[in-house]
PDB file of N, CA and C in Angstrom:
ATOM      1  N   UNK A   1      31.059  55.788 -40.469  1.00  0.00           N
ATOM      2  CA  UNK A   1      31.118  55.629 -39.047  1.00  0.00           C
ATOM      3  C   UNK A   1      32.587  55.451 -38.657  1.00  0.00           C
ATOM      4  N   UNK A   2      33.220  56.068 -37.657  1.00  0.00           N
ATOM      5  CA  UNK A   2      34.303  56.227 -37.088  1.00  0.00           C
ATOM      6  C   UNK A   2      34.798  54.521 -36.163  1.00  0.00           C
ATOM      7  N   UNK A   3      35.927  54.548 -36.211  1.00  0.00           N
ATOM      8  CA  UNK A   3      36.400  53.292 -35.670  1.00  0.00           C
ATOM      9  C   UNK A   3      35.780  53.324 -34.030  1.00  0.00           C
ATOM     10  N   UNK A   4      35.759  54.088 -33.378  1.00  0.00           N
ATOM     11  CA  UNK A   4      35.322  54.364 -32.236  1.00  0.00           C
ATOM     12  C   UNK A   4      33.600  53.921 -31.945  1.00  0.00           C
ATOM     13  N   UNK A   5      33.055  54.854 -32.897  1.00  0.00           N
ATOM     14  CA  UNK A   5      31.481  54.753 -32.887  1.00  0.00           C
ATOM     15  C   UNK A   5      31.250  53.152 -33.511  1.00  0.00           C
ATOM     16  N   UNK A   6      32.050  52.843 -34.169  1.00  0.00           N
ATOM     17  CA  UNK A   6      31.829  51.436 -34.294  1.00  0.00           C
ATOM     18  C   UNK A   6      32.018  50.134 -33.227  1.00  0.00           C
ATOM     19  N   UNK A   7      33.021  50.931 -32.343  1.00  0.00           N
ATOM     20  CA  UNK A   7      33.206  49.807 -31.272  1.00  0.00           C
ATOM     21  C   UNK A   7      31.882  49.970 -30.170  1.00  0.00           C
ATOM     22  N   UNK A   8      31.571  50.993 -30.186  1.00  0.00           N
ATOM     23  CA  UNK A   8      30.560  51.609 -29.009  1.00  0.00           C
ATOM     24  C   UNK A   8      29.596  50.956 -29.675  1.00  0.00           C
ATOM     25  N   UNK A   9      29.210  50.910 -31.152  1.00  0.00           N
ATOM     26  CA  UNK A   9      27.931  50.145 -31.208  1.00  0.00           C
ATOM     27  C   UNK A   9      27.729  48.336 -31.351  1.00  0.00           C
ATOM     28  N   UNK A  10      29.155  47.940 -31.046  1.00  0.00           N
ATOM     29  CA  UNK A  10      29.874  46.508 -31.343  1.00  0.00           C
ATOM     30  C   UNK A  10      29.330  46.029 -29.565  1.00  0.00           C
ATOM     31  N   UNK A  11      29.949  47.288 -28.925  1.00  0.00           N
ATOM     32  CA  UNK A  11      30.040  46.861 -27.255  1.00  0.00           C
ATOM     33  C   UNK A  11      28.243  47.067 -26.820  1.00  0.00           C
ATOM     34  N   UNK A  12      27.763  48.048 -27.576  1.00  0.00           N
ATOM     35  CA  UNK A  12      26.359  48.005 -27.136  1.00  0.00           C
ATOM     36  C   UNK A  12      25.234  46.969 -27.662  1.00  0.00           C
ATOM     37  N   UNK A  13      25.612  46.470 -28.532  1.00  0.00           N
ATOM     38  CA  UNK A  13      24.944  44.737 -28.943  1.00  0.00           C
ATOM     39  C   UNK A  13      25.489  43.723 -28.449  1.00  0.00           C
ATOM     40  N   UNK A  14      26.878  43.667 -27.516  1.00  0.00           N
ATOM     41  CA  UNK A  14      26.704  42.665 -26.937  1.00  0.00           C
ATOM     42  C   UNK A  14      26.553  42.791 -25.609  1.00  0.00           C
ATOM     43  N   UNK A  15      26.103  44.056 -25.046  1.00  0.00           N
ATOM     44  CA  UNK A  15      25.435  44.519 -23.610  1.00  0.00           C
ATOM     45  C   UNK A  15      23.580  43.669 -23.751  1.00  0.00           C
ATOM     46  N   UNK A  16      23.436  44.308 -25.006  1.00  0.00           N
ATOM     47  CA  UNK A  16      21.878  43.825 -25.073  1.00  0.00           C
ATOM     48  C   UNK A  16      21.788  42.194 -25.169  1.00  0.00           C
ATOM     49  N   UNK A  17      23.043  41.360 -25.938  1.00  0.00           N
ATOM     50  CA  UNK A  17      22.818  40.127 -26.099  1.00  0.00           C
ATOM     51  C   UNK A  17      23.012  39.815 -24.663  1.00  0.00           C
ATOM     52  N   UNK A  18      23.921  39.961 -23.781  1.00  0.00           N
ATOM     53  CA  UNK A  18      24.416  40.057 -22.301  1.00  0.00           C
ATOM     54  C   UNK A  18      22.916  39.979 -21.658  1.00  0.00           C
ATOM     55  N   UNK A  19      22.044  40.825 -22.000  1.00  0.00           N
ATOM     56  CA  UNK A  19      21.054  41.388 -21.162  1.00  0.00           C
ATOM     57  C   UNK A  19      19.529  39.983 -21.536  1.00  0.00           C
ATOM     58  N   UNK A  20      19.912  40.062 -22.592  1.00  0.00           N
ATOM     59  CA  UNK A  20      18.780  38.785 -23.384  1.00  0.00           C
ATOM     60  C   UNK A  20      19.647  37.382 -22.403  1.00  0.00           C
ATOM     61  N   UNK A  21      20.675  36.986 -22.347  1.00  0.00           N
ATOM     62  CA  UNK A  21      21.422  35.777 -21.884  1.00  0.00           C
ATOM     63  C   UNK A  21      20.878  35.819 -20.403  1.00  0.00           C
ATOM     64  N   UNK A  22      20.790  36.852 -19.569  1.00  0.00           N
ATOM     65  CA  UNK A  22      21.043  37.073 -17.914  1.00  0.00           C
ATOM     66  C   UNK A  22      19.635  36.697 -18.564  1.00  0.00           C
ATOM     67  N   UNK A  23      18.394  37.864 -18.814  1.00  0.00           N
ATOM     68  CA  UNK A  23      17.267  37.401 -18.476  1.00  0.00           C
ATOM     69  C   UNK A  23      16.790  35.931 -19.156  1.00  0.00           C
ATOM     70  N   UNK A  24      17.291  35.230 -19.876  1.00  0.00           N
ATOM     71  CA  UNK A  24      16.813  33.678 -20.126  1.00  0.00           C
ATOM     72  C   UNK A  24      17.552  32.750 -19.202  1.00  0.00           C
ATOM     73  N   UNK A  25      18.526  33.373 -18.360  1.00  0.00           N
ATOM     74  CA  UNK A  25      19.375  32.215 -17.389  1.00  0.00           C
ATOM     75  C   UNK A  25      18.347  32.960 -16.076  1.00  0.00           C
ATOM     76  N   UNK A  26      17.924  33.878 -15.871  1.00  0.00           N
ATOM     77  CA  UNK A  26      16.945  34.238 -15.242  1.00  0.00           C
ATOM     78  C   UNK A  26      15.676  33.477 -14.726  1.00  0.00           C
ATOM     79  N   UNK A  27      15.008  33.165 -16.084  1.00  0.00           N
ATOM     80  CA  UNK A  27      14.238  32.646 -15.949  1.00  0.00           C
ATOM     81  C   UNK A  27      14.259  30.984 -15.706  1.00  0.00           C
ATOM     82  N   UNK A  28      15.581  30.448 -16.015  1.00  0.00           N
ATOM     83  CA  UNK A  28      15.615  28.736 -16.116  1.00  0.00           C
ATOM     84  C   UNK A  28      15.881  28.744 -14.543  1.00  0.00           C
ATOM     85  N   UNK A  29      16.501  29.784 -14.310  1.00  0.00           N
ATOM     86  CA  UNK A  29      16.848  29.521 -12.571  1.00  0.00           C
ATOM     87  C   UNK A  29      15.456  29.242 -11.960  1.00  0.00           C
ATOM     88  N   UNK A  30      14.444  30.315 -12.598  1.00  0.00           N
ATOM     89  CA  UNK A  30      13.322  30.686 -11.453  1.00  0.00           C
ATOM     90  C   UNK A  30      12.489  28.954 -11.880  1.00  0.00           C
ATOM     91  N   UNK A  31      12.519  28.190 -13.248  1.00  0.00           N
ATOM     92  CA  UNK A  31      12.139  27.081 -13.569  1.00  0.00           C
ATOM     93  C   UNK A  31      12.318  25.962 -12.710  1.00  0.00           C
ATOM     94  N   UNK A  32      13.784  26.234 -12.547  1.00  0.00           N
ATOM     95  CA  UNK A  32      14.465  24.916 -11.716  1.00  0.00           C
ATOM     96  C   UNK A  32      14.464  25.582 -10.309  1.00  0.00           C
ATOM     97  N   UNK A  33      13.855  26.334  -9.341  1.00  0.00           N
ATOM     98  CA  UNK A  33      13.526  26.574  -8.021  1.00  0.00           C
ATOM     99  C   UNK A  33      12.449  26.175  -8.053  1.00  0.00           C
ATOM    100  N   UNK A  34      11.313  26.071  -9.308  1.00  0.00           N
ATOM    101  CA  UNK A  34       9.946  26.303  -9.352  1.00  0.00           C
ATOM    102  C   UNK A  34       9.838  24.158  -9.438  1.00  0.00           C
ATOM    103  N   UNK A  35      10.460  23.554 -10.002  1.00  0.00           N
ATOM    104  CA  UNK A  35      10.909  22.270 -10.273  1.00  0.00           C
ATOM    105  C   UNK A  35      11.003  21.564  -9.050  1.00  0.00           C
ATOM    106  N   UNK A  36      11.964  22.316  -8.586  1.00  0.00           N
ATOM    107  CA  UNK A  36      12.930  21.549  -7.242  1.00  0.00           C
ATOM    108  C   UNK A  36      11.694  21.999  -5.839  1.00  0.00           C
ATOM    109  N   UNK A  37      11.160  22.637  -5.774  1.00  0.00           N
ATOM    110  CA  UNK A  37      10.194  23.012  -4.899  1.00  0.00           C
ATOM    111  C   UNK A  37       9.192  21.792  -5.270  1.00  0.00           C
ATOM    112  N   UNK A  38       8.614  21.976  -6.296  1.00  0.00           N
ATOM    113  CA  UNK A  38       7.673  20.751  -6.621  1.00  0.00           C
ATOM    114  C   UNK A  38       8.232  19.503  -6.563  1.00  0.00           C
ATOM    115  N   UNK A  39       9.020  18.918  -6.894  1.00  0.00           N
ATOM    116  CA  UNK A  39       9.529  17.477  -6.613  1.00  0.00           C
ATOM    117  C   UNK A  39       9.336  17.291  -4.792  1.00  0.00           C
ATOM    118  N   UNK A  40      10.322  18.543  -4.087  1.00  0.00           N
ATOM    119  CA  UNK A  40      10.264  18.384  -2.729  1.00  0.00           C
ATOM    120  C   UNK A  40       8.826  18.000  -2.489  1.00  0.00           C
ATOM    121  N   UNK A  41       8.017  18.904  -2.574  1.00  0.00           N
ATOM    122  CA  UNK A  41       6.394  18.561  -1.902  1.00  0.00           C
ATOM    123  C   UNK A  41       6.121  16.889  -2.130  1.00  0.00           C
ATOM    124  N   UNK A  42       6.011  16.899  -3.400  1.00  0.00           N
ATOM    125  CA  UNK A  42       5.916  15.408  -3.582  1.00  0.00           C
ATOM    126  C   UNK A  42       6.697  14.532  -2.929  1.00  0.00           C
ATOM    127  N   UNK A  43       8.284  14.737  -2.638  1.00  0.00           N
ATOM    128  CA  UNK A  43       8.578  13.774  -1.963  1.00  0.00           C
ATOM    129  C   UNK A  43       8.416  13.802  -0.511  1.00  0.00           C
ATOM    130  N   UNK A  44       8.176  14.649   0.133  1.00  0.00           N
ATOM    131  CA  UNK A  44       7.867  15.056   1.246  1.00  0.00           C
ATOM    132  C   UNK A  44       5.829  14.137   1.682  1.00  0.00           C
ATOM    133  N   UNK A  45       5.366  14.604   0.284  1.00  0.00           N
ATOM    134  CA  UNK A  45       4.013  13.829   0.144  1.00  0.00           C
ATOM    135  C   UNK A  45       3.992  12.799   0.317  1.00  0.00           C
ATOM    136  N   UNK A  46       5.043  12.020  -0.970  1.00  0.00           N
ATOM    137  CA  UNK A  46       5.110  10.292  -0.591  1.00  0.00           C
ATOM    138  C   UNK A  46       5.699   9.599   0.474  1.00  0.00           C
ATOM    139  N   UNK A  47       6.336  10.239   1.311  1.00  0.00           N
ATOM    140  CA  UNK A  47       7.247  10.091   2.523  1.00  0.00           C
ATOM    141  C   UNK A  47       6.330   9.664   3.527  1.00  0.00           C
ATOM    142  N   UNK A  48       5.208  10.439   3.612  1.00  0.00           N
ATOM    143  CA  UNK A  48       4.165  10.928   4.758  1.00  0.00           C
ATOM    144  C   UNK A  48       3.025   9.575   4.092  1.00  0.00           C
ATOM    145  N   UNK A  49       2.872   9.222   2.854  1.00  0.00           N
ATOM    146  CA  UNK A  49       1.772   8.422   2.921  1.00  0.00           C
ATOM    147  C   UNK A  49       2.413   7.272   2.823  1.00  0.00           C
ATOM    148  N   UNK A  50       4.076   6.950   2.625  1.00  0.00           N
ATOM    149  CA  UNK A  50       4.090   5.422   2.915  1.00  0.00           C
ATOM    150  C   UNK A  50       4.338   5.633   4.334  1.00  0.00           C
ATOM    151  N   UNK A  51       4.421   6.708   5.627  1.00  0.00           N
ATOM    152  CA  UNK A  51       4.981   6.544   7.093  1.00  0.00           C
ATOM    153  C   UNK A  51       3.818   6.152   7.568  1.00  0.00           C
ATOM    154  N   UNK A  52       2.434   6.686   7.027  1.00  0.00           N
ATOM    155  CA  UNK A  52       0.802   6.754   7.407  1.00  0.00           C
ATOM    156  C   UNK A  52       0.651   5.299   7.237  1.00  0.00           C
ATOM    157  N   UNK A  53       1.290   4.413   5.957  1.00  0.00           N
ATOM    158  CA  UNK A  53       0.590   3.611   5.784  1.00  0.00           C
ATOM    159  C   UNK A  53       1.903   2.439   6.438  1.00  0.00           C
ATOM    160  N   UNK A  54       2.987   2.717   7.179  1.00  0.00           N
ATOM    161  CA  UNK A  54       3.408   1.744   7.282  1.00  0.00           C
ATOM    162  C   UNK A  54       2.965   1.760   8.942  1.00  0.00           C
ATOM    163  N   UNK A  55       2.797   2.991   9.442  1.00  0.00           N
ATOM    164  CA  UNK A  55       2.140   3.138  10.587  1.00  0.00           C
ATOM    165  C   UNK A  55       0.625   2.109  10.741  1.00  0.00           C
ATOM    166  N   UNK A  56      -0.076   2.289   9.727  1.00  0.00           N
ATOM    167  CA  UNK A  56      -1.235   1.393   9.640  1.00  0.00           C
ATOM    168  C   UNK A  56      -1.300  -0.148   9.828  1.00  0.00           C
ATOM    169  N   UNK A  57      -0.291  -0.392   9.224  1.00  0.00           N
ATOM    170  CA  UNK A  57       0.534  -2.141   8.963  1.00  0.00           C
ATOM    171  C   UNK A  57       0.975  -2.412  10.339  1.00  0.00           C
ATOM    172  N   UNK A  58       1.635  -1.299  10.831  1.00  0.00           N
ATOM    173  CA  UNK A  58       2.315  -1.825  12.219  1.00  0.00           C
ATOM    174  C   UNK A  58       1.199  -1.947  13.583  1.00  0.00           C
ATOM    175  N   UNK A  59      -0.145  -1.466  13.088  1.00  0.00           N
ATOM    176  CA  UNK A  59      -1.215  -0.948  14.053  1.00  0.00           C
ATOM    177  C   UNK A  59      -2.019  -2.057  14.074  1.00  0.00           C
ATOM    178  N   UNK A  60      -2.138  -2.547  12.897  1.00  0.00           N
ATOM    179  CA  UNK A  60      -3.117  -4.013  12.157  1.00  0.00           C
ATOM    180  C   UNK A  60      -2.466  -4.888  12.887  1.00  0.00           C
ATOM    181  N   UNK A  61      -0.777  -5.447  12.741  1.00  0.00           N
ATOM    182  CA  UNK A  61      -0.711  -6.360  12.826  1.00  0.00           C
ATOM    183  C   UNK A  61      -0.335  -6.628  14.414  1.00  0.00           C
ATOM    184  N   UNK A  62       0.097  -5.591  15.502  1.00  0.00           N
ATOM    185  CA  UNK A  62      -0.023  -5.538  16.436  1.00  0.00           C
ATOM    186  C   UNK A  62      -1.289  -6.187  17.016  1.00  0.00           C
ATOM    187  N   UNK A  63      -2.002  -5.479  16.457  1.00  0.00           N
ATOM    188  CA  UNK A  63      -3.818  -6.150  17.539  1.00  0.00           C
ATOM    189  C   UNK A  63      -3.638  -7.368  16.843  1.00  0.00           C
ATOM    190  N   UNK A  64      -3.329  -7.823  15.596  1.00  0.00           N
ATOM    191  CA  UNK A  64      -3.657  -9.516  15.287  1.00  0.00           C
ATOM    192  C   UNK A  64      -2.656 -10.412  16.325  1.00  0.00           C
ATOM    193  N   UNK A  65      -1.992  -9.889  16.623  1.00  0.00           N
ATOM    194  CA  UNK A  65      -0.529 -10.666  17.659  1.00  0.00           C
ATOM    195  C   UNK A  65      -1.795 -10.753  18.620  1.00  0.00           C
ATOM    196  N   UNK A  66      -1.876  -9.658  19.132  1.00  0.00           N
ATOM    197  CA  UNK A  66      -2.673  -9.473  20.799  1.00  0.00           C
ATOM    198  C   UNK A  66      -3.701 -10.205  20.656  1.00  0.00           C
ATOM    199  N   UNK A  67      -4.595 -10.173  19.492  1.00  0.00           N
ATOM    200  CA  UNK A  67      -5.889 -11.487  19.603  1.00  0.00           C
ATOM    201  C   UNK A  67      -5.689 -12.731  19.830  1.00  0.00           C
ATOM    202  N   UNK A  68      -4.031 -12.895  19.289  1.00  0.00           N
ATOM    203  CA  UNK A  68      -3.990 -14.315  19.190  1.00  0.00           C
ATOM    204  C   UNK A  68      -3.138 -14.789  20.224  1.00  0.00           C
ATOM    205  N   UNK A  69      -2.635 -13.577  21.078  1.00  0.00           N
ATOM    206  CA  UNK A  69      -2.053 -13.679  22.672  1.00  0.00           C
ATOM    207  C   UNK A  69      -2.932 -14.261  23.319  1.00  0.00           C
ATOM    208  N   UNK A  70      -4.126 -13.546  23.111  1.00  0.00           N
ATOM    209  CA  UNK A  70      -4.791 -13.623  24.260  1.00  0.00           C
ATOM    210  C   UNK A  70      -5.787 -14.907  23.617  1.00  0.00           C
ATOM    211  N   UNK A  71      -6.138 -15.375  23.068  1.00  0.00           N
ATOM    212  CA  UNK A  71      -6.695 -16.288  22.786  1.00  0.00           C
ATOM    213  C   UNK A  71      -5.829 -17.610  23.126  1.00  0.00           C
ATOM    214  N   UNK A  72      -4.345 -17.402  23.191  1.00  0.00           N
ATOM    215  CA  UNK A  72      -3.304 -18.946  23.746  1.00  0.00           C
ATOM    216  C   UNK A  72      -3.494 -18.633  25.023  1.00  0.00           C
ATOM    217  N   UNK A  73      -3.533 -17.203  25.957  1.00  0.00           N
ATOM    218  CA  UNK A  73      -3.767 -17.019  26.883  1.00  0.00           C
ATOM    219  C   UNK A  73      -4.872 -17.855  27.621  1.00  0.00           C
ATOM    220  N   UNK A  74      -6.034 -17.881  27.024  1.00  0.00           N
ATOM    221  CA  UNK A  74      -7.228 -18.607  27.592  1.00  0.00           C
ATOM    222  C   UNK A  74      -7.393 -19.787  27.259  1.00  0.00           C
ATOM    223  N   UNK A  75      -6.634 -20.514  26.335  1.00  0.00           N
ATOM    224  CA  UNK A  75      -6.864 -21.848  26.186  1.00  0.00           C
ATOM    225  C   UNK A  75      -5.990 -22.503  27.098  1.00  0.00           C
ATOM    226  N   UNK A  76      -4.610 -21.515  27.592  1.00  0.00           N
ATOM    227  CA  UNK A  76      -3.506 -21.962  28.111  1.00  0.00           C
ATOM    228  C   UNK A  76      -4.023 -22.223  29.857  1.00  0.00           C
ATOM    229  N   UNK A  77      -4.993 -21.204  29.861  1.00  0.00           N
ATOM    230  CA  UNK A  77      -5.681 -21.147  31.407  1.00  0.00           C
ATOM    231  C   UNK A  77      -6.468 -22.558  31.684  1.00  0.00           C
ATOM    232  N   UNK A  78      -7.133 -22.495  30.470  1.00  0.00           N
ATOM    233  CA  UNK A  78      -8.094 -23.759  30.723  1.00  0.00           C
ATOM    234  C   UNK A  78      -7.343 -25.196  30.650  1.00  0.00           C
ATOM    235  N   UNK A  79      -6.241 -25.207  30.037  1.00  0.00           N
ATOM    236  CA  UNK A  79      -5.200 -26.417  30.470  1.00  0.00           C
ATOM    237  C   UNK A  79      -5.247 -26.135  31.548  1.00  0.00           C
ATOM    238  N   UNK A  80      -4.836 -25.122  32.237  1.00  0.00           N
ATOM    239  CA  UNK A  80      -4.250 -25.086  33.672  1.00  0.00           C
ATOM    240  C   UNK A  80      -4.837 -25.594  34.896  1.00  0.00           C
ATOM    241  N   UNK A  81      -6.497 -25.407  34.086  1.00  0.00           N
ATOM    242  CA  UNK A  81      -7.500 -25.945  35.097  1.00  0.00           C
ATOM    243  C   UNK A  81      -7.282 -27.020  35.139  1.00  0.00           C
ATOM    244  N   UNK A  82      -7.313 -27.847  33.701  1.00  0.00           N
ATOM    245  CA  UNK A  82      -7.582 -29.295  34.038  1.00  0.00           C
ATOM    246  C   UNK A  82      -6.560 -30.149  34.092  1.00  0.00           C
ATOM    247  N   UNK A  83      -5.108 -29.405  34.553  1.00  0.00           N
ATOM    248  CA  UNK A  83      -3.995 -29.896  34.874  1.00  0.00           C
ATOM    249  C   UNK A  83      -4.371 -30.038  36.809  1.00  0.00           C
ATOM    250  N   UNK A  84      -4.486 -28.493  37.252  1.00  0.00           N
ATOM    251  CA  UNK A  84      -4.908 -28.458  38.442  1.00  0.00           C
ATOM    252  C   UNK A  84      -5.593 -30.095  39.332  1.00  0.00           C
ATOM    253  N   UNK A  85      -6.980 -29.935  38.115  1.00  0.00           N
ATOM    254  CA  UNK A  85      -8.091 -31.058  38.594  1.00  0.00           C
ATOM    255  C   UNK A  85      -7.355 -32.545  38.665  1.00  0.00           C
ATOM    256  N   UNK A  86      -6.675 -33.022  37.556  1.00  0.00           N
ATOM    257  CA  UNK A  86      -6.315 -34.340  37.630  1.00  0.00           C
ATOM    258  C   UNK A  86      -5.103 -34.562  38.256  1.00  0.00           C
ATOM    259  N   UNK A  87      -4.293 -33.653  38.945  1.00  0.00           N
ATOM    260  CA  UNK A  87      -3.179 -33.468  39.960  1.00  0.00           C
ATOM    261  C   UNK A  87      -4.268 -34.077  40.976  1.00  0.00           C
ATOM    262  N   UNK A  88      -5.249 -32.896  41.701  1.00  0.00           N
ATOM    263  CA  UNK A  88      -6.082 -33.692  42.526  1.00  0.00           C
ATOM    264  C   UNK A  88      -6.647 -34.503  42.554  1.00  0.00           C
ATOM    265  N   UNK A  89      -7.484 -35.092  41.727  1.00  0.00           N
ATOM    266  CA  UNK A  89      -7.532 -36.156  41.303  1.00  0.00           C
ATOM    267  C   UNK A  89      -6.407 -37.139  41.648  1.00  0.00           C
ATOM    268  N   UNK A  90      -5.602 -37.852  41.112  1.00  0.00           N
ATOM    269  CA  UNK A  90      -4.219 -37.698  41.453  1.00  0.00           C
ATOM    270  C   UNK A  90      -4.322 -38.264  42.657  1.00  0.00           C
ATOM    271  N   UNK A  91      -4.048 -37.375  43.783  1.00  0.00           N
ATOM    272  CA  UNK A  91      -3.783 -37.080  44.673  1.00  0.00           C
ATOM    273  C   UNK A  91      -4.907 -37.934  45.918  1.00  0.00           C
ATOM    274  N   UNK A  92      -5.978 -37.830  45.545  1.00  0.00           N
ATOM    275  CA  UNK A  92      -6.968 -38.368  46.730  1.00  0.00           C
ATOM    276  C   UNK A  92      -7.452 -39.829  45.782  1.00  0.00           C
ATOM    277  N   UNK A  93      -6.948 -40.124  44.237  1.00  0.00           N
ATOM    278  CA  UNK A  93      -6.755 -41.829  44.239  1.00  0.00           C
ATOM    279  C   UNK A  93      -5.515 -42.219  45.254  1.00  0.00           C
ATOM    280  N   UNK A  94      -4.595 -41.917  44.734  1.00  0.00           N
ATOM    281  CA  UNK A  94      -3.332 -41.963  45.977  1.00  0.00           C
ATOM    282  C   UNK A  94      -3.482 -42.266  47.271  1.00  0.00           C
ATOM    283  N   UNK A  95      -4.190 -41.821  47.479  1.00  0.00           N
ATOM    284  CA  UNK A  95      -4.377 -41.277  49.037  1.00  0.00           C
ATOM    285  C   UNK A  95      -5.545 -42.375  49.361  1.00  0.00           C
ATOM    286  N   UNK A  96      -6.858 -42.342  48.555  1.00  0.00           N
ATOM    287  CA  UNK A  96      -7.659 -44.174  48.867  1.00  0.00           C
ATOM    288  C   UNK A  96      -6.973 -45.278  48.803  1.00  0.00           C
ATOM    289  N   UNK A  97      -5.629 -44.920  47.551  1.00  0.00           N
ATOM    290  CA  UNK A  97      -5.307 -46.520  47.242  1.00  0.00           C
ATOM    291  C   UNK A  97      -4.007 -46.791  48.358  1.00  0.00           C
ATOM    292  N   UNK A  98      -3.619 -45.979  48.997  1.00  0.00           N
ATOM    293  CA  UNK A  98      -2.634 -46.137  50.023  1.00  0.00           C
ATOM    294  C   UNK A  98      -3.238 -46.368  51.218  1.00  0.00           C
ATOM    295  N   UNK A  99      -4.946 -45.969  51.246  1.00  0.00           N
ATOM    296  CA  UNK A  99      -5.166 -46.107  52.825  1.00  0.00           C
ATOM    297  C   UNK A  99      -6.117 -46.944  52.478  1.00  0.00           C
ATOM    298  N   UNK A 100      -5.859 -48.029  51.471  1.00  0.00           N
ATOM    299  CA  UNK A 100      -6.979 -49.138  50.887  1.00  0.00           C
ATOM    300  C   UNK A 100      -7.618 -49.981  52.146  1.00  0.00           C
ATOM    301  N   UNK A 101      -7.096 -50.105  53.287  1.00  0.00           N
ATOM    302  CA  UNK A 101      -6.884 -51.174  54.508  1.00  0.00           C
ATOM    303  C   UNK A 101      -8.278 -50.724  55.146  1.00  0.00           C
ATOM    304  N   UNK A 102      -7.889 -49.291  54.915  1.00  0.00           N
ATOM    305  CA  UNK A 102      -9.046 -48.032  55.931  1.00  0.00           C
ATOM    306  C   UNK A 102     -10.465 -48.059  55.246  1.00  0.00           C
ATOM    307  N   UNK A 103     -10.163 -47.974  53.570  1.00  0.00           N
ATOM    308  CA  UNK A 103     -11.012 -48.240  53.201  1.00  0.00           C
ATOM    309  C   UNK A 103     -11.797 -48.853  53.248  1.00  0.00           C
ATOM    310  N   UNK A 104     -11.646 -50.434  52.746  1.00  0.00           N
ATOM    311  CA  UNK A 104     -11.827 -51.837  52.827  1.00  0.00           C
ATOM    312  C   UNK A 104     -12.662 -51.492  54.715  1.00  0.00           C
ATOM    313  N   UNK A 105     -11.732 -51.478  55.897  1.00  0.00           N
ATOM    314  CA  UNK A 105     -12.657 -51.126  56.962  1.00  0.00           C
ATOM    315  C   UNK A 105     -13.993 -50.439  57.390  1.00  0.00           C
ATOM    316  N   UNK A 106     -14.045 -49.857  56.471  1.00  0.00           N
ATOM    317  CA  UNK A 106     -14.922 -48.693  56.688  1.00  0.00           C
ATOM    318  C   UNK A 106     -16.490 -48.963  56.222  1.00  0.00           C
ATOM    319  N   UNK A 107     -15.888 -49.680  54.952  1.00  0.00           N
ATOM    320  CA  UNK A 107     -17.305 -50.267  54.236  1.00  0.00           C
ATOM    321  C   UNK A 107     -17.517 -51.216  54.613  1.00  0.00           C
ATOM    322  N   UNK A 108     -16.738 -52.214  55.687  1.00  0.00           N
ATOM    323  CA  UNK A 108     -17.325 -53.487  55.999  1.00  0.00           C
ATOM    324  C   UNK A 108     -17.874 -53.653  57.667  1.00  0.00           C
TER     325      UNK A 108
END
């Protein structure tokens, strides 16, 4: 074999090794798109079920506030009443024990 035909068949085994290298870096590419796609979903997945579930937490504990609003709400009313009552109360002892004279007159 001629120095020539020897290089041509030197350069044509490392076209084919060339060709074996591209298609196995070929395929790790299409691995790691195929990888990186799947991780995304998943994190995209777990993203969405802790937002669902922190959404849930924030939904729960909202109405437990509001039950217990409104439950100081109505006990707070019913003070109010019986603040109201013993003001009047209050108010018309006051009012006998200042006009005690009238009183005292009235019944005798």
């Amino acid at each position: 074999m001629s120095p020539v035909e020897e290089r041509v068949a030197s350069l044509e085994t490392n076209v084919e090794n060339l060709k074996e290298d591209i298609s196995e870096i070929r395929s790790d590419v299409k691995e790691v798109h195929s990888r990186i796609t799947t991780t995304t979903r998943e994190i995209v997945e777990k993203i969405e079920d802790s937002t669902a579930s922190i959404k849930h937490d924030a939904t729960t504990q909202h109405q437990s506030l509001s039950d217990q609003m409104h439950k100081i709400d109505n006990r707070v009313g019913v003070l109010e009443k019986w603040r109201f009552m013993i003001v009047g109360g209050a108010i018309v002892l006051g009012y006998v024990i200042g006009h005690s004279d009238l009183f005292t007159k009235f019944f005798n």
